[in-house]
C-alpha atoms as a PDB file:
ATOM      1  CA  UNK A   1       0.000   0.000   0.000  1.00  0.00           C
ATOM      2  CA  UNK A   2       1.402   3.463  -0.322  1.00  0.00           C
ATOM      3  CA  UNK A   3       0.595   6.515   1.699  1.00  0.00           C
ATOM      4  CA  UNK A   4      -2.915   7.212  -0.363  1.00  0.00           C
ATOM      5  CA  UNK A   5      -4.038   3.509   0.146  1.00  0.00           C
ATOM      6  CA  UNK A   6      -3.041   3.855   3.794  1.00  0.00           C
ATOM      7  CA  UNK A   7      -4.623   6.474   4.845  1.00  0.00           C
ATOM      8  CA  UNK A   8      -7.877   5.487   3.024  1.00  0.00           C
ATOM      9  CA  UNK A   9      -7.623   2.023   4.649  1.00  0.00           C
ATOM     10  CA  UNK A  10      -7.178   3.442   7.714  1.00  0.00           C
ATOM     11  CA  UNK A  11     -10.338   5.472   7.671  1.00  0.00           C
ATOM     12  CA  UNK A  12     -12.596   2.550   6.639  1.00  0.00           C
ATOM     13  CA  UNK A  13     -11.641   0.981   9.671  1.00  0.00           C
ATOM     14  CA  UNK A  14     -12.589   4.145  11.724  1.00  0.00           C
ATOM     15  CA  UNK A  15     -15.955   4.460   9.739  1.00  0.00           C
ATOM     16  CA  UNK A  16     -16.736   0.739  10.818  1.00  0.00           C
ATOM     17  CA  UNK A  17     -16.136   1.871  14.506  1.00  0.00           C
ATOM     18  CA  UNK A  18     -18.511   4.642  14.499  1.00  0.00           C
ATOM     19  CA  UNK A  19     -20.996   2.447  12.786  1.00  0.00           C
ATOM     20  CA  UNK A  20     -20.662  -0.141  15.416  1.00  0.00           C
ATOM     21  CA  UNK A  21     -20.313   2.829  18.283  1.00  0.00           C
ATOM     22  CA  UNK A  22     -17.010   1.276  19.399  1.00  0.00           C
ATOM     23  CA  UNK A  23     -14.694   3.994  21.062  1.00  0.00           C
ATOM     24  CA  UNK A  24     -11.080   3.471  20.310  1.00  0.00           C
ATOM     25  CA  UNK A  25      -7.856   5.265  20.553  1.00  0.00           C
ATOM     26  CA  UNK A  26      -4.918   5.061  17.370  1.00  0.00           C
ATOM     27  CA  UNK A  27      -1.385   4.141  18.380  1.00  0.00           C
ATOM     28  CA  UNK A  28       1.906   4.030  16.334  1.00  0.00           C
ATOM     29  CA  UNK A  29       3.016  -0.066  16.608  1.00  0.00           C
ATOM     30  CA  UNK A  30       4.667  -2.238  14.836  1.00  0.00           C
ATOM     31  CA  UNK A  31       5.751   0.063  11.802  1.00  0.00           C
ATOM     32  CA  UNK A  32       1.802   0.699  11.523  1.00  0.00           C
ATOM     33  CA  UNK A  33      -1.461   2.141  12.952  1.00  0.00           C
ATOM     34  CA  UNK A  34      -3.204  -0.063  15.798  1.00  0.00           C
ATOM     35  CA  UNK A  35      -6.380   0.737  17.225  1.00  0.00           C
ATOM     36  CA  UNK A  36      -7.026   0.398  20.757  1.00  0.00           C
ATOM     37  CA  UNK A  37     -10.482  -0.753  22.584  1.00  0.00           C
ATOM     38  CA  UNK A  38     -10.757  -0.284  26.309  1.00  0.00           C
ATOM     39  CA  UNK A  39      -6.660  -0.144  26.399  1.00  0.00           C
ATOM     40  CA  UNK A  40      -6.249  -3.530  24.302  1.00  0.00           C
ATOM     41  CA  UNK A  41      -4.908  -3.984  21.197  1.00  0.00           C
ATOM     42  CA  UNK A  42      -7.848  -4.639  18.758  1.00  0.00           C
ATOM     43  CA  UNK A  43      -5.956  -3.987  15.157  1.00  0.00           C
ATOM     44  CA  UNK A  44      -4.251  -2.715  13.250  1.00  0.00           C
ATOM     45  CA  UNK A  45      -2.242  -1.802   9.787  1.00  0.00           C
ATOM     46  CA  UNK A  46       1.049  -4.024   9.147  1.00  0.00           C
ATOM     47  CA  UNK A  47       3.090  -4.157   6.177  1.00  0.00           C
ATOM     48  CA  UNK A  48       0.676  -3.665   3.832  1.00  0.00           C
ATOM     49  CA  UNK A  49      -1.998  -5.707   5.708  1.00  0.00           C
ATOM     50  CA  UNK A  50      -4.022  -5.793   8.937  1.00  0.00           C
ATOM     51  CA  UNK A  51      -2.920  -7.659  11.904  1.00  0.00           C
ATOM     52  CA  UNK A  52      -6.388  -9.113  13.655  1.00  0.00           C
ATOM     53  CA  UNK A  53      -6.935 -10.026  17.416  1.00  0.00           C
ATOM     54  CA  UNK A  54      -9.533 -12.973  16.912  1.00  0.00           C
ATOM     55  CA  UNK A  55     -10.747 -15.193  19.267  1.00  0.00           C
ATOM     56  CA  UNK A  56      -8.205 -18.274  18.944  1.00  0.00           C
ATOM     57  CA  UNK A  57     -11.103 -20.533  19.020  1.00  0.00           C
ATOM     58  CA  UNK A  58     -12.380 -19.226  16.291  1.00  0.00           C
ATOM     59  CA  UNK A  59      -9.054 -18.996  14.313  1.00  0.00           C
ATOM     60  CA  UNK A  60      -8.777 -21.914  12.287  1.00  0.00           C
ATOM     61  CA  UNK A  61     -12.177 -21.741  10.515  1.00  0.00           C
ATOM     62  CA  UNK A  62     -11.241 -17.728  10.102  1.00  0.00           C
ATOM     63  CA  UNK A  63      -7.985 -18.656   7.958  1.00  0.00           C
ATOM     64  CA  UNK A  64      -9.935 -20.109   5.557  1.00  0.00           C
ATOM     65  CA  UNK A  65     -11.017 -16.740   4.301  1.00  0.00           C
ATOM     66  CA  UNK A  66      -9.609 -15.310   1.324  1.00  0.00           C
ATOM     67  CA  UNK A  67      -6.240 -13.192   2.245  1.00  0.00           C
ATOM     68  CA  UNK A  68      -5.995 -14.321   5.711  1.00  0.00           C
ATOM     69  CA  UNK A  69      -2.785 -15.984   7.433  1.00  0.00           C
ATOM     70  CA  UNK A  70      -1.490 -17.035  11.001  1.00  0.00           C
ATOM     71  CA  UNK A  71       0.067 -13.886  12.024  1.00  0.00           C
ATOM     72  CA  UNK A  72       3.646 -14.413  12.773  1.00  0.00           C
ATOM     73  CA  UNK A  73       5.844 -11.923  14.266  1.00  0.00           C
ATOM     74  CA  UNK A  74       9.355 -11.893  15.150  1.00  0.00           C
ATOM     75  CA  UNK A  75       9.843 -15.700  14.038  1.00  0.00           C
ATOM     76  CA  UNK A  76       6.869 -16.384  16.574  1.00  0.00           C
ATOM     77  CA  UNK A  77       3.197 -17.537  16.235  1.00  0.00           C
ATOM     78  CA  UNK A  78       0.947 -14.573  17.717  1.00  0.00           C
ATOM     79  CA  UNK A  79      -1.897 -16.944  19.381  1.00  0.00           C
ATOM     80  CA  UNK A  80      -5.237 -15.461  18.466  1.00  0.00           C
ATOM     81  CA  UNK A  81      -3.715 -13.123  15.990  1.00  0.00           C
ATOM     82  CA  UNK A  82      -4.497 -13.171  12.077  1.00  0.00           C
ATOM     83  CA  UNK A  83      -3.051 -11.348   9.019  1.00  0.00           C
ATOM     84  CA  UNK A  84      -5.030 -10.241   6.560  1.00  0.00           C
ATOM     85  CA  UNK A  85      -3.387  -9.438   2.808  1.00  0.00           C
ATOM     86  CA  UNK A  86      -5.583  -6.758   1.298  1.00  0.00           C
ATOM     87  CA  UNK A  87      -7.679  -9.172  -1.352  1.00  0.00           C
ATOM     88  CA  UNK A  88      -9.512 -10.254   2.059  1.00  0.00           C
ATOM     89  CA  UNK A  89     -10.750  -6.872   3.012  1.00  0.00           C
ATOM     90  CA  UNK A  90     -10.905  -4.863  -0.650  1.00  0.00           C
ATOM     91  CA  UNK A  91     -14.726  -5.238   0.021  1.00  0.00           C
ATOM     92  CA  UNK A  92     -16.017  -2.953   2.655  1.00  0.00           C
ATOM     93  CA  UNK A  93     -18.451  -6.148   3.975  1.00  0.00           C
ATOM     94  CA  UNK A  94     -14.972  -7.819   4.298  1.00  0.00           C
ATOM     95  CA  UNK A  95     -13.449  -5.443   6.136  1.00  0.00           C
ATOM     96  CA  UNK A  96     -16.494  -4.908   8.327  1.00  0.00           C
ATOM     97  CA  UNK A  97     -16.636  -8.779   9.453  1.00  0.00           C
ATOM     98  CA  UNK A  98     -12.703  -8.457  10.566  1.00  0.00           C
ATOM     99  CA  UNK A  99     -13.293  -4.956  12.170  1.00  0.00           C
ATOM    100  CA  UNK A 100     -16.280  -6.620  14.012  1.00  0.00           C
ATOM    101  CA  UNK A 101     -14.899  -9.936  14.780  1.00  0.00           C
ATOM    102  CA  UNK A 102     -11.808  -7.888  16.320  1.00  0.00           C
ATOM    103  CA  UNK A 103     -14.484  -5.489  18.194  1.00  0.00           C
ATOM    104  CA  UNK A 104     -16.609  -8.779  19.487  1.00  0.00           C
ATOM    105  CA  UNK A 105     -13.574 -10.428  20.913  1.00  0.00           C
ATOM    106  CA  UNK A 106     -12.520  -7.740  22.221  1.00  0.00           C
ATOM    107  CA  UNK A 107     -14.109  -8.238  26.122  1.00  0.00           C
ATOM    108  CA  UNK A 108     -12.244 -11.589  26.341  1.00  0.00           C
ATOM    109  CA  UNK A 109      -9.080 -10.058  25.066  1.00  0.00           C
ATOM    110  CA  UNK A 110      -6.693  -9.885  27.858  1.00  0.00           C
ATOM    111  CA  UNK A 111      -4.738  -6.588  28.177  1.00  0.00           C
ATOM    112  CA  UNK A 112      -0.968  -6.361  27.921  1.00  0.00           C
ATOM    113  CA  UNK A 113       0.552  -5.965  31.697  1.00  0.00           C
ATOM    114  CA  UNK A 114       1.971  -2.515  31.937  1.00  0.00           C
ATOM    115  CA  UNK A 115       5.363  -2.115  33.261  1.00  0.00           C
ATOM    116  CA  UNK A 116       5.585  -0.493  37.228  1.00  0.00           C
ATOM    117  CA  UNK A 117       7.712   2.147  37.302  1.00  0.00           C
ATOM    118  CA  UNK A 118      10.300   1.861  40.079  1.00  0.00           C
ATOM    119  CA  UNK A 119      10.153   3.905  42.956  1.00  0.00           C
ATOM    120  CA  UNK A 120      13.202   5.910  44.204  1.00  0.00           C
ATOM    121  CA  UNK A 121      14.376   5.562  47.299  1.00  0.00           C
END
């Protein structure tokens, strides 16, 4: 994708939050854009793609959609985690059923532990 594609990608996925009345907040990750949902990583844009946090019971019947991958990362298998090549979201319903499948598992998504910060003695 270049910058044009980006960006317009990018706003689809914001347009399918409002519709679904899903409040989110947009962080710089992983080279891309990843939306937030009640401080957990919901998805986001990755090399070209979207990286999707999916239930992983769900996961296997999910890669059998067009464009969509185990997400790897860093040599590693990210459990619950899909990657979606654009053919599998070019569609606006497409992109709507990962948006909401990211929103709906969402809840059960457990939330990255924050560091403590050390106090000083």
């Amino acid at each position: 994708m270049n910058k044009n594609t980006d960006e317009l990608f990018l706003e689809r996925i914001r347009t399918v939050f409002q519709k679904h009345n899903t409040q989110w907040i947009e962080k710089r990750m992983f080279g891309g854009l990843c939306f937030m949902v009640d401080d957990k990583m919901c998805l986001g844009s990755y090399r070209g793609g979207m990286m999707a946090r999916v239930d992983p019971e769900e996961i296997e019947e999910l890669l059998q959609r067009e464009g969509a991958e185990q997400m790897i990362h860093g040599g590693r298998t990210m459990t619950g985690f899909a990657f979606i090549q654009p053919e599998g979201f070019e569609d606006d319903d497409d992109l709507e059923f990962w948006v909401v499948k990211c929103i709906e598992f969402n809840p059960k998504a457990k939330s990255s532990k924050k560091k403590k910060k050390k106090k000083k003695k």
